[in-house]
N, C-alpha and C. Protein backbone atom coordinates (compact mmCIF):
# COMPACT_ATOMS: atom_id res chain seq x y z
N UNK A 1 -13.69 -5.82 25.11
CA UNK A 1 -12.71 -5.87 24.05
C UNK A 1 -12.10 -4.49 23.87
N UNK A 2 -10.97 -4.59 23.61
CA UNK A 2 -9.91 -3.33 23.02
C UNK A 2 -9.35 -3.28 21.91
N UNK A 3 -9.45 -2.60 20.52
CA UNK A 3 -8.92 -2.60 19.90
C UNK A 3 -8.15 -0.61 19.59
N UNK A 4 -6.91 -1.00 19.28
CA UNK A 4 -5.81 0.22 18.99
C UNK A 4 -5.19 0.00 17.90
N UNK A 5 -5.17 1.36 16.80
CA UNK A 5 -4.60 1.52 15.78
C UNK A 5 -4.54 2.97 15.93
N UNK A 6 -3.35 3.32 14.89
CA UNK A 6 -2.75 4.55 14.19
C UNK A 6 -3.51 5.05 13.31
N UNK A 7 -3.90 6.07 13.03
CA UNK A 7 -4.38 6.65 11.96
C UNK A 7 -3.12 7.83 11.41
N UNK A 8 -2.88 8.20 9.89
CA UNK A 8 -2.37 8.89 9.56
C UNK A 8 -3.32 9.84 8.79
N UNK A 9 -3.18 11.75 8.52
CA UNK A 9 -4.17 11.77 8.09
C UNK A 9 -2.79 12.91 7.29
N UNK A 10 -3.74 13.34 6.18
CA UNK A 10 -2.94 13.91 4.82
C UNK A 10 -4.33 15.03 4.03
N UNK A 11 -3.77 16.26 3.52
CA UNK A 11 -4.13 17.10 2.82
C UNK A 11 -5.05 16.61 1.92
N UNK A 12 -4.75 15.69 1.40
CA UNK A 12 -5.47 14.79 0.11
C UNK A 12 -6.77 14.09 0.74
N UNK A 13 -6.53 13.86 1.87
CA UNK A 13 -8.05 12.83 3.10
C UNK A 13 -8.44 14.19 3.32
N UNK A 14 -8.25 14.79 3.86
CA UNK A 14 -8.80 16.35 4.06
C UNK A 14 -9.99 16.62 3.24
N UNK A 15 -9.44 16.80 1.78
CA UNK A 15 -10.31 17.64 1.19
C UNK A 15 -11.00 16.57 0.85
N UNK A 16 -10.75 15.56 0.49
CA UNK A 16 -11.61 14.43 -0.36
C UNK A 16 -12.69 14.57 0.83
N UNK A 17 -12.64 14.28 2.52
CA UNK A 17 -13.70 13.70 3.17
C UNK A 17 -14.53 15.15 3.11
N UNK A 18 -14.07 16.55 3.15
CA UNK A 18 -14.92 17.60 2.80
C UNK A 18 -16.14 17.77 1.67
N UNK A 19 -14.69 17.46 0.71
CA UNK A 19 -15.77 17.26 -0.47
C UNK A 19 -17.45 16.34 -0.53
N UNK A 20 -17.15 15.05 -0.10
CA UNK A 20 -18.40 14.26 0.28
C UNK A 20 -19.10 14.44 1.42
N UNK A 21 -17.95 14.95 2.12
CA UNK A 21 -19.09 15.50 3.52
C UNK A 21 -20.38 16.41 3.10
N UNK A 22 -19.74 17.40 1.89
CA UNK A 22 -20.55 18.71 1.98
C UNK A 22 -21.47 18.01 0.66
N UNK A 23 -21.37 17.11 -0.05
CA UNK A 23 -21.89 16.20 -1.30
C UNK A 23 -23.49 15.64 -0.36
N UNK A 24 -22.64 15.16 0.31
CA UNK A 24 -23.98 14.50 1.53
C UNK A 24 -25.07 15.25 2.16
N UNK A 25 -23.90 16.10 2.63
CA UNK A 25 -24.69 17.07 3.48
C UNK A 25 -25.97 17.95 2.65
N UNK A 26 -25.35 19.29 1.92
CA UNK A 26 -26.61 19.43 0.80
C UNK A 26 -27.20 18.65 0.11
N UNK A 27 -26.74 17.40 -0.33
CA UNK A 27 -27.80 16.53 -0.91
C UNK A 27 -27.73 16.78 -2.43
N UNK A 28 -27.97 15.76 -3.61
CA UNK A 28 -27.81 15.67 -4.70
C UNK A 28 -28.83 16.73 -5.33
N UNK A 29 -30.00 16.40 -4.13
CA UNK A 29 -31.42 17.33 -5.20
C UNK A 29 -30.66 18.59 -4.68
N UNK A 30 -30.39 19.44 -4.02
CA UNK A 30 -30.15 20.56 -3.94
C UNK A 30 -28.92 21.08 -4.82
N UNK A 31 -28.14 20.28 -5.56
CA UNK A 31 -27.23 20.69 -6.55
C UNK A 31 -28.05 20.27 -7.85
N UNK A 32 -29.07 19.66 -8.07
CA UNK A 32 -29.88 19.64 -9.37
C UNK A 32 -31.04 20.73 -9.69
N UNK A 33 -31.30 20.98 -8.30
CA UNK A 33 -32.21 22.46 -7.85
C UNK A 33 -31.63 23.43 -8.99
N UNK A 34 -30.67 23.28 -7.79
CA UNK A 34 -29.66 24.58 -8.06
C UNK A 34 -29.36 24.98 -9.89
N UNK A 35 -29.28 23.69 -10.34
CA UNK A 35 -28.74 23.51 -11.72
C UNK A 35 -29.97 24.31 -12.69
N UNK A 36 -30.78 23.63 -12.47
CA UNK A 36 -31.84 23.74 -13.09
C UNK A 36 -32.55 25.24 -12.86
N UNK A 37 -32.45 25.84 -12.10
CA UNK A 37 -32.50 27.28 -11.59
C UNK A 37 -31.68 28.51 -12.13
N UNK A 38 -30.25 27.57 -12.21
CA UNK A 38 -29.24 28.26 -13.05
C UNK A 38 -29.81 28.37 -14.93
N UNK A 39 -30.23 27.05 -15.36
CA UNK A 39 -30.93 26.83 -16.45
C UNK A 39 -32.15 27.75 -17.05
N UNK A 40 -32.34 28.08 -15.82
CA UNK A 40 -34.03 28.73 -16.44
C UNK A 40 -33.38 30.35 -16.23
N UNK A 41 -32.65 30.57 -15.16
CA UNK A 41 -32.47 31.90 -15.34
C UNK A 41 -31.44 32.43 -16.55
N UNK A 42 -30.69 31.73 -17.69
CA UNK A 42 -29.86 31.57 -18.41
C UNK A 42 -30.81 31.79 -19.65
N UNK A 43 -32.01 31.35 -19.37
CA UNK A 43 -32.73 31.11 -20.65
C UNK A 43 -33.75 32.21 -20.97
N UNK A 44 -34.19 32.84 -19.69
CA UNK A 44 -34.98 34.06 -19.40
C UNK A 44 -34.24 34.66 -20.06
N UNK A 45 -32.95 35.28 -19.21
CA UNK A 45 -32.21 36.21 -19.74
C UNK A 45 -31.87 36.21 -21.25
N UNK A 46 -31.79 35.07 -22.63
CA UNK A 46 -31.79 34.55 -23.67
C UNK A 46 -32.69 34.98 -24.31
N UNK A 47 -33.74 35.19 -23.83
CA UNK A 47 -34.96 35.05 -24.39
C UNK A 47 -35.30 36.99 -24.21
N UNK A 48 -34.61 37.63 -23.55
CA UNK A 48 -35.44 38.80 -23.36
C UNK A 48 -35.97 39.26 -22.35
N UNK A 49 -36.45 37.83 -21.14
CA UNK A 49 -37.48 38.78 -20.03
C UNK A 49 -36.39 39.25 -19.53
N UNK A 50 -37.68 40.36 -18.85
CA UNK A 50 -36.83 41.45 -17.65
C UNK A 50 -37.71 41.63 -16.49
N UNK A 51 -38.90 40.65 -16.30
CA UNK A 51 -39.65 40.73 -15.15
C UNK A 51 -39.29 40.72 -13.85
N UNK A 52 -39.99 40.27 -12.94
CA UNK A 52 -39.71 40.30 -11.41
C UNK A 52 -39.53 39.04 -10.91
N UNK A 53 -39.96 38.08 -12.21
CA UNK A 53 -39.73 36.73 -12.00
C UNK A 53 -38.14 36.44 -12.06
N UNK A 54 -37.57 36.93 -13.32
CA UNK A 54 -36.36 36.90 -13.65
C UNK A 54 -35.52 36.92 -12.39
N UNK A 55 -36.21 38.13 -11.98
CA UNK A 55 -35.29 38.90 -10.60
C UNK A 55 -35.11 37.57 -9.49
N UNK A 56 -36.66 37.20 -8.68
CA UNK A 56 -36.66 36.28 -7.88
C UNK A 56 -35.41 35.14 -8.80
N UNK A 57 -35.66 34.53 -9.57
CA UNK A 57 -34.77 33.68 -10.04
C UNK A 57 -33.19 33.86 -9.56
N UNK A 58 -32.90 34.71 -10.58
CA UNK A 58 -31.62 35.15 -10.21
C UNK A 58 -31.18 35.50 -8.64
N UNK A 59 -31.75 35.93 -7.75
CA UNK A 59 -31.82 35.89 -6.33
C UNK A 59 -31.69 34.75 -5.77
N UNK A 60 -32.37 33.62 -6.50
CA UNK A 60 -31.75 32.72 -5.68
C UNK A 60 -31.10 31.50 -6.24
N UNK A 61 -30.52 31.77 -7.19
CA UNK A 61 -29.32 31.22 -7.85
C UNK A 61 -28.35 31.98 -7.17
N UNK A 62 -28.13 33.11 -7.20
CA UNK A 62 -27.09 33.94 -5.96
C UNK A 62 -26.58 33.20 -4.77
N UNK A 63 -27.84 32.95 -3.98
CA UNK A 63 -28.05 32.58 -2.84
C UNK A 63 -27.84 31.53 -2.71
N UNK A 64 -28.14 30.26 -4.02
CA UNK A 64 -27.84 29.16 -3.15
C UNK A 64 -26.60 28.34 -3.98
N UNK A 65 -25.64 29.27 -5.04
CA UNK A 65 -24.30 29.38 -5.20
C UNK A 65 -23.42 30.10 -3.56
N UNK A 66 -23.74 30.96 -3.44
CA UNK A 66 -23.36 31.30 -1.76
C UNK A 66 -23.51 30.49 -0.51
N UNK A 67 -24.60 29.83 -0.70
CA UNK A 67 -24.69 28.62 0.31
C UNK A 67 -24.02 27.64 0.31
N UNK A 68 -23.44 27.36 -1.00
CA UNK A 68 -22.64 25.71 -1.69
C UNK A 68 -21.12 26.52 -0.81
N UNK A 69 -21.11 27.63 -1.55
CA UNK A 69 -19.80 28.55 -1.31
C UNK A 69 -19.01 28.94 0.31
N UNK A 70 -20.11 29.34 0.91
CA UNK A 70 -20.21 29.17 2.45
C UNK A 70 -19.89 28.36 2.90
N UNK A 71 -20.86 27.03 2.97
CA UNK A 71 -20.65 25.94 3.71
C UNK A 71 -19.09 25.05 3.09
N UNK A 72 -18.81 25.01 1.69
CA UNK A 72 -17.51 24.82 1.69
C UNK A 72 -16.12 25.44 2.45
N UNK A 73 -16.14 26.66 2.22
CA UNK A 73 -15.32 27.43 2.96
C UNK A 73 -15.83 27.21 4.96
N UNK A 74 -16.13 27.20 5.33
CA UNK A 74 -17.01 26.64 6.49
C UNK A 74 -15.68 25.77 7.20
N UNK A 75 -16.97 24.45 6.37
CA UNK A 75 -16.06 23.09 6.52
C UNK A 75 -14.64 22.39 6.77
N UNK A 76 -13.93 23.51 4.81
CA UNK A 76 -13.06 23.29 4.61
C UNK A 76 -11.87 23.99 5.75
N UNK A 77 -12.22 25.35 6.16
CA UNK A 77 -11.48 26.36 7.26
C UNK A 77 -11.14 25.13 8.28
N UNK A 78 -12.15 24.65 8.88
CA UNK A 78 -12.17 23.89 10.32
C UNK A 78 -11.33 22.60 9.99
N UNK A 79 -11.53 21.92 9.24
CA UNK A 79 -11.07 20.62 8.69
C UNK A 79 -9.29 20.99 9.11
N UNK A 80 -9.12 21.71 7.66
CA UNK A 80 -7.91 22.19 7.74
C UNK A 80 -6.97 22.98 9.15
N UNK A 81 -7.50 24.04 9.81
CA UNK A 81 -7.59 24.59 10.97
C UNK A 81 -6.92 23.20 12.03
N UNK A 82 -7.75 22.35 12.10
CA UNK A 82 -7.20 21.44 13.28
C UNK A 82 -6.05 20.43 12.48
N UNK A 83 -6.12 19.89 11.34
CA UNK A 83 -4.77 19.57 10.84
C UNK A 83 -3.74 20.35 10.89
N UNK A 84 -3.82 21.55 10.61
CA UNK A 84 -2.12 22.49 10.53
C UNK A 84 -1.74 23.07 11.81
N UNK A 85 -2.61 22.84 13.07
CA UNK A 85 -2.19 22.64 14.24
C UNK A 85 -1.50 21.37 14.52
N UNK A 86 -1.64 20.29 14.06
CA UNK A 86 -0.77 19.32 14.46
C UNK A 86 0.19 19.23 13.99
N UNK A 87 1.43 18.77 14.86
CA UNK A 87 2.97 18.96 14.42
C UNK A 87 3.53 17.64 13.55
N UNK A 88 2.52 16.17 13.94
CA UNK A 88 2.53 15.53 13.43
C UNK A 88 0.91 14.66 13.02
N UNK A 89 1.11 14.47 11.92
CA UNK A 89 -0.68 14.48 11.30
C UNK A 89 -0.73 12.82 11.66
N UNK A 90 -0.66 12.67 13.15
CA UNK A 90 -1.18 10.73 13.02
C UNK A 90 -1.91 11.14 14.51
N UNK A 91 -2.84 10.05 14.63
CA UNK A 91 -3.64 10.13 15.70
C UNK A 91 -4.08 8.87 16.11
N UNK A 92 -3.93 8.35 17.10
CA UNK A 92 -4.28 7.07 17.95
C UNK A 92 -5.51 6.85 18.36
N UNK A 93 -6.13 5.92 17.95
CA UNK A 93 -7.30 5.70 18.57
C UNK A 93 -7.58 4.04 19.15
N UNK A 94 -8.15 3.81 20.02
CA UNK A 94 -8.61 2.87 21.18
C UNK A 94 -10.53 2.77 21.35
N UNK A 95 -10.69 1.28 20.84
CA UNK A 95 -12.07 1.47 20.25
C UNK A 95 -12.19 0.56 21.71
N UNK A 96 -12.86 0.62 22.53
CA UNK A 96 -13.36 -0.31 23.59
C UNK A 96 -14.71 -0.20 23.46
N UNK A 97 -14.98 -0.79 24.83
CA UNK A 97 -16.63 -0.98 25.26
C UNK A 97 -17.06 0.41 25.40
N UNK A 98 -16.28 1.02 26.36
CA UNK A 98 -17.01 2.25 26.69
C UNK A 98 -17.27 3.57 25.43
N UNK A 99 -16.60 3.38 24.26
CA UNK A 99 -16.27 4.41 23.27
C UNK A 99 -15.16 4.63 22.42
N UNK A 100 -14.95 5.61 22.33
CA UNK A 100 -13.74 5.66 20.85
C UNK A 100 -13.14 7.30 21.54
N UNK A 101 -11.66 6.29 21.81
CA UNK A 101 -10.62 6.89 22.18
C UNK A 101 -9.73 7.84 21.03
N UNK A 102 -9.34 9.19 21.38
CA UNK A 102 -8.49 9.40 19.83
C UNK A 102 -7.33 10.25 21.12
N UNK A 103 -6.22 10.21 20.79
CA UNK A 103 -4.91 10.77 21.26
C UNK A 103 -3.88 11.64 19.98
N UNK A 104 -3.90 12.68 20.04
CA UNK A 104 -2.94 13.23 19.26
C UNK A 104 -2.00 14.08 20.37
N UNK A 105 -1.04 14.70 19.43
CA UNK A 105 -0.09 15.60 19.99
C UNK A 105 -1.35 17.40 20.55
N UNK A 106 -2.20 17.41 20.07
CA UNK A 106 -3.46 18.49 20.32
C UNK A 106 -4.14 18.24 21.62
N UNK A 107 -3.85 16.59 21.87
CA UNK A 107 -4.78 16.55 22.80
C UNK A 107 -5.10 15.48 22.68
N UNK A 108 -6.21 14.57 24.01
CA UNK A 108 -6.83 13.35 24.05
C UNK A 108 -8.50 13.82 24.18
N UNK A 109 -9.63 12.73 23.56
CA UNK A 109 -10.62 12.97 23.90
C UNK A 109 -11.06 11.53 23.50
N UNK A 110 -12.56 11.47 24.31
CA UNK A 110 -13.46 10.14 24.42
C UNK A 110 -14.59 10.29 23.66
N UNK A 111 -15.18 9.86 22.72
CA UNK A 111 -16.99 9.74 22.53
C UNK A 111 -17.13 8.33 23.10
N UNK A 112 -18.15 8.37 23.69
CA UNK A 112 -19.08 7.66 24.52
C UNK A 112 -19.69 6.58 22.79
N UNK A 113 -20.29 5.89 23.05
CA UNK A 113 -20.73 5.06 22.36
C UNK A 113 -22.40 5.47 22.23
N UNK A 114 -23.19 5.86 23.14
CA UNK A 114 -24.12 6.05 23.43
C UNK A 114 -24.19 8.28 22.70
N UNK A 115 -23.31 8.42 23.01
CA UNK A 115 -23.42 10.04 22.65
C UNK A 115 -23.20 10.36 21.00
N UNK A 116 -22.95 9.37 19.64
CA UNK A 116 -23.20 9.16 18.71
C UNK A 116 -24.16 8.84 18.23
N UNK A 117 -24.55 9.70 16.98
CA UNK A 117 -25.70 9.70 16.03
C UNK A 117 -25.83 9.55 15.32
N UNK A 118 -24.62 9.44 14.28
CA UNK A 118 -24.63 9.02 12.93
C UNK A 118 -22.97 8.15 12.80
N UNK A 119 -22.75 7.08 11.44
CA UNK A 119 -21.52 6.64 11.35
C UNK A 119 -21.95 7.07 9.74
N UNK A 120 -20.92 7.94 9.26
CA UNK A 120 -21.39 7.69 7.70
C UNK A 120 -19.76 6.91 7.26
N UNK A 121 -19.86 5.74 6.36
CA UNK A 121 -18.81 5.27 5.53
C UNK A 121 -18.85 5.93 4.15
N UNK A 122 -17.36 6.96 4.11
CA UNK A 122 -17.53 7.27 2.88
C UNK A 122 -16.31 6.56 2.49
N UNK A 123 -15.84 6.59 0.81
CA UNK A 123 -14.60 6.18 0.25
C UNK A 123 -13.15 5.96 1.32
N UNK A 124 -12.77 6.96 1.87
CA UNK A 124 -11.87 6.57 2.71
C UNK A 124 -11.97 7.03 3.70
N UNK A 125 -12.77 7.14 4.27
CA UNK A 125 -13.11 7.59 5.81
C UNK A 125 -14.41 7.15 6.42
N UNK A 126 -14.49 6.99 7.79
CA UNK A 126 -15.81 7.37 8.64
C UNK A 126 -15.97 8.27 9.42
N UNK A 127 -17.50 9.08 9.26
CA UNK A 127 -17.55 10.32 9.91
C UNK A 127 -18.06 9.72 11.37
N UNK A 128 -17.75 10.03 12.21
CA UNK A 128 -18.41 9.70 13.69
C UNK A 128 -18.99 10.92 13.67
N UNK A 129 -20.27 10.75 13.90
CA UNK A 129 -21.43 12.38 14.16
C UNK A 129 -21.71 12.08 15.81
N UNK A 130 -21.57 13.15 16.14
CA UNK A 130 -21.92 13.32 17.47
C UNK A 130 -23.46 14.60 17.68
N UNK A 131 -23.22 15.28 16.49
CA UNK A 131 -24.29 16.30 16.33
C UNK A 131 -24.34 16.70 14.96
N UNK A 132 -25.81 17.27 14.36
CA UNK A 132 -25.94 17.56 13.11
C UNK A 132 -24.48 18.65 12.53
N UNK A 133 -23.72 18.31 11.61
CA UNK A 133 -22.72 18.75 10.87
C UNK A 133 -21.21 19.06 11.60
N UNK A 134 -21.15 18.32 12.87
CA UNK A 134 -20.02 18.10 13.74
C UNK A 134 -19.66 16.76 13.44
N UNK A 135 -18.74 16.70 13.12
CA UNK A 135 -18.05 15.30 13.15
C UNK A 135 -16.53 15.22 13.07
N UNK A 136 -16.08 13.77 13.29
CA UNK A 136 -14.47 13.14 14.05
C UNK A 136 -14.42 12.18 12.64
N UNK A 137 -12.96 12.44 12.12
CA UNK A 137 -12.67 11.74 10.57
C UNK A 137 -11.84 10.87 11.04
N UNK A 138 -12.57 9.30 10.63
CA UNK A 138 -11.48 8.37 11.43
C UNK A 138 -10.68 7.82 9.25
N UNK A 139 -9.64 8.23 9.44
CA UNK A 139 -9.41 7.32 7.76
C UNK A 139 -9.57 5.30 8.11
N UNK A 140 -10.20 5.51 6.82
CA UNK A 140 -10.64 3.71 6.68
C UNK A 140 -9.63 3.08 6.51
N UNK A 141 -8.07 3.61 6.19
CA UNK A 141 -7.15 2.55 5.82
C UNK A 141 -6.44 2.45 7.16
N UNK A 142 -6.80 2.67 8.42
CA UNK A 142 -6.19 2.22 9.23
C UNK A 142 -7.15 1.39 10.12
N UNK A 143 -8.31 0.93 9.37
CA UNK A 143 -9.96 -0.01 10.13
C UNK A 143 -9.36 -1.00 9.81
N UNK A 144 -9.35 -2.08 10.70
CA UNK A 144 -8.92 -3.67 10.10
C UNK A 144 -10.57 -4.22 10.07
N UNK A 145 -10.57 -5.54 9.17
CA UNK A 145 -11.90 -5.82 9.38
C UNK A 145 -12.52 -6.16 10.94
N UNK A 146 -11.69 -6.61 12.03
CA UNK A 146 -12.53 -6.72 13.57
C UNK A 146 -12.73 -5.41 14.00
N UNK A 147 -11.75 -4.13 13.44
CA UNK A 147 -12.30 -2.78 14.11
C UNK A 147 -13.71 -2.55 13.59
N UNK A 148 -13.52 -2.80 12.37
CA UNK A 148 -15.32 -2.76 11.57
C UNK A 148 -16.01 -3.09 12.30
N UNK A 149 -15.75 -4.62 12.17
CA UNK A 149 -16.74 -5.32 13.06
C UNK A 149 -17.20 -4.68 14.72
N UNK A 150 -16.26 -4.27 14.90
CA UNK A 150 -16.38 -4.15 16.81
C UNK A 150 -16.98 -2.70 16.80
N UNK A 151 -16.75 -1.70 15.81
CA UNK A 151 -17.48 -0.44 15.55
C UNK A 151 -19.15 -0.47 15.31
N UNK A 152 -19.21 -1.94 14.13
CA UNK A 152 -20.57 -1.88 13.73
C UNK A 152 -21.83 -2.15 14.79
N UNK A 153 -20.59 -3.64 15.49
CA UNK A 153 -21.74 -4.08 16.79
C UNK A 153 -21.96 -3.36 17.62
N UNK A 154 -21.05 -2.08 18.26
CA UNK A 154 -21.52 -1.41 19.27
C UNK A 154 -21.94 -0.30 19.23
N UNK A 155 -22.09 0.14 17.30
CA UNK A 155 -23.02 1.40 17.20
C UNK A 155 -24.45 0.59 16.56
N UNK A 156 -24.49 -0.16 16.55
CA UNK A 156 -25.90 -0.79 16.25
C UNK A 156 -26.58 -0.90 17.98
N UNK A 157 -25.78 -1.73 18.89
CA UNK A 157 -25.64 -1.54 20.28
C UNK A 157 -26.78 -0.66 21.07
N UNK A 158 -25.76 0.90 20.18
CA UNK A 158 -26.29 2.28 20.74
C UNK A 158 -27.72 2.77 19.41
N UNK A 159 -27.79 2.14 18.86
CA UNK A 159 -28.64 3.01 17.88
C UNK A 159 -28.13 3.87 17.21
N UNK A 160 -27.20 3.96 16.77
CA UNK A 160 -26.95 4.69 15.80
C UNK A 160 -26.74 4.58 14.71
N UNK A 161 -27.05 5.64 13.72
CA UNK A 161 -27.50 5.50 12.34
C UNK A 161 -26.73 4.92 11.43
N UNK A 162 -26.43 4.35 10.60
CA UNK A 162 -25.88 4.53 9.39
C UNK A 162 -26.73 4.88 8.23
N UNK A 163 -26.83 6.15 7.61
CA UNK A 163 -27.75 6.92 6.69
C UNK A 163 -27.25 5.99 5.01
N UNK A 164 -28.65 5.86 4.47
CA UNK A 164 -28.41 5.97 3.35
C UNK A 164 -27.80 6.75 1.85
N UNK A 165 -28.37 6.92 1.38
CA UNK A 165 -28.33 8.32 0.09
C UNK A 165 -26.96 8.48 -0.17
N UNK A 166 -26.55 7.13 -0.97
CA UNK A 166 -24.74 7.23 -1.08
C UNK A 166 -23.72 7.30 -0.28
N UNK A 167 -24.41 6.64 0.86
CA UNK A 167 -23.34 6.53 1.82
C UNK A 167 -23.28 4.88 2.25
N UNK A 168 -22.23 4.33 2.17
CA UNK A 168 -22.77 2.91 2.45
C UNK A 168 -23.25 2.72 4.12
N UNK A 169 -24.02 1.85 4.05
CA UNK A 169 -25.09 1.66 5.45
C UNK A 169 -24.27 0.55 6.43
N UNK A 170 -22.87 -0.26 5.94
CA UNK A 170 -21.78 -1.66 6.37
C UNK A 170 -20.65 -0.52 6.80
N UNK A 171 -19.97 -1.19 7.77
CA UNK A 171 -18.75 -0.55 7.43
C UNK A 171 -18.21 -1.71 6.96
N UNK A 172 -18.50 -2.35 6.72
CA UNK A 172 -18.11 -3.87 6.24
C UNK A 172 -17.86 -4.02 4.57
N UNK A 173 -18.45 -3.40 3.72
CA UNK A 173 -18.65 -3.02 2.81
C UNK A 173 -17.01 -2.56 2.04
């Protein structure tokens, strides 16, 4: 089977699939960590201490505000980076047996069906993972329900994941 559609992609899909990418990626507990770290070192300082505890605290409230900070800027650079190289923001893709075709004005490339590791469905996109924090943004409003379908059967096929933890596990969904 062959299926071909257009994808269009826009500033607004950009940041939104960043945003949840990097939501996913660190994980909810590591922004409640974080919170709660911010909390106690807010309250030390409130209260008076000036120990070494304080210190460690604040060190890594630093650190893992810089990490949120990093990996956004990261993400967001590359995301953006290969959109404002294209002269026109639509991209073709061709879902067959062998893999998932994408064609832009940048260039053509193949993933294999078998060389995927993760499918995450977020709000309007799917991430195709090929490797931990590499991934291909296909937007969902150009999936008809048989592309779903023909995506789901042949990454189930290959074994590959669809992760839980707020991400839906269907692309069907």
């Amino acid at each position: 089977m062959k299926f071909e559609t257009k994808a269009m992609y826009s500033e607004n899909l950009i940041r939104s699939v960043t945003r949840q990418f990097l939501r996913r990626f660190l994980g909810l507990d590591y922004f409640v960590a974080l919170a709660l770290l911010a909390m106690v070192f807010i309250y030390l300082i409130s209260v008076g201490d000036r120990s070494w505890f304080l210190g460690v605290i604040g060190v890594l409230v630093v650190l893992g505000f810089g990490v949120s900070v990093a990996a956004w800027v990261t993400y967001h650079r590359r995301a953006f980076a290969t959109f404002r190289r294209m002269s026109k923001p639509e991209v073709n893709f061709v879902f067959d047996d062998e893999g998932i075709v994408s064609a832009s004005d940048l260039g053509e490339g193949r993933i294999k069906w078998n060389a995927l590791r993760e499918i995450w469905c977020l709000n309007d996109a799917l991430l195709i993972f090929v490797d931990r924090g590499v991934y291909s943004t296909i937007p969902a409003d150009c999936l008809t329900g048989e592309i779903r379908e023909f995506i789901q059967a042949k990454a189930k096929e290959h074994g590959v994941k669809f992760p839980g933890k707020g991400v839906s596990r269907s692309l069907l969904d």
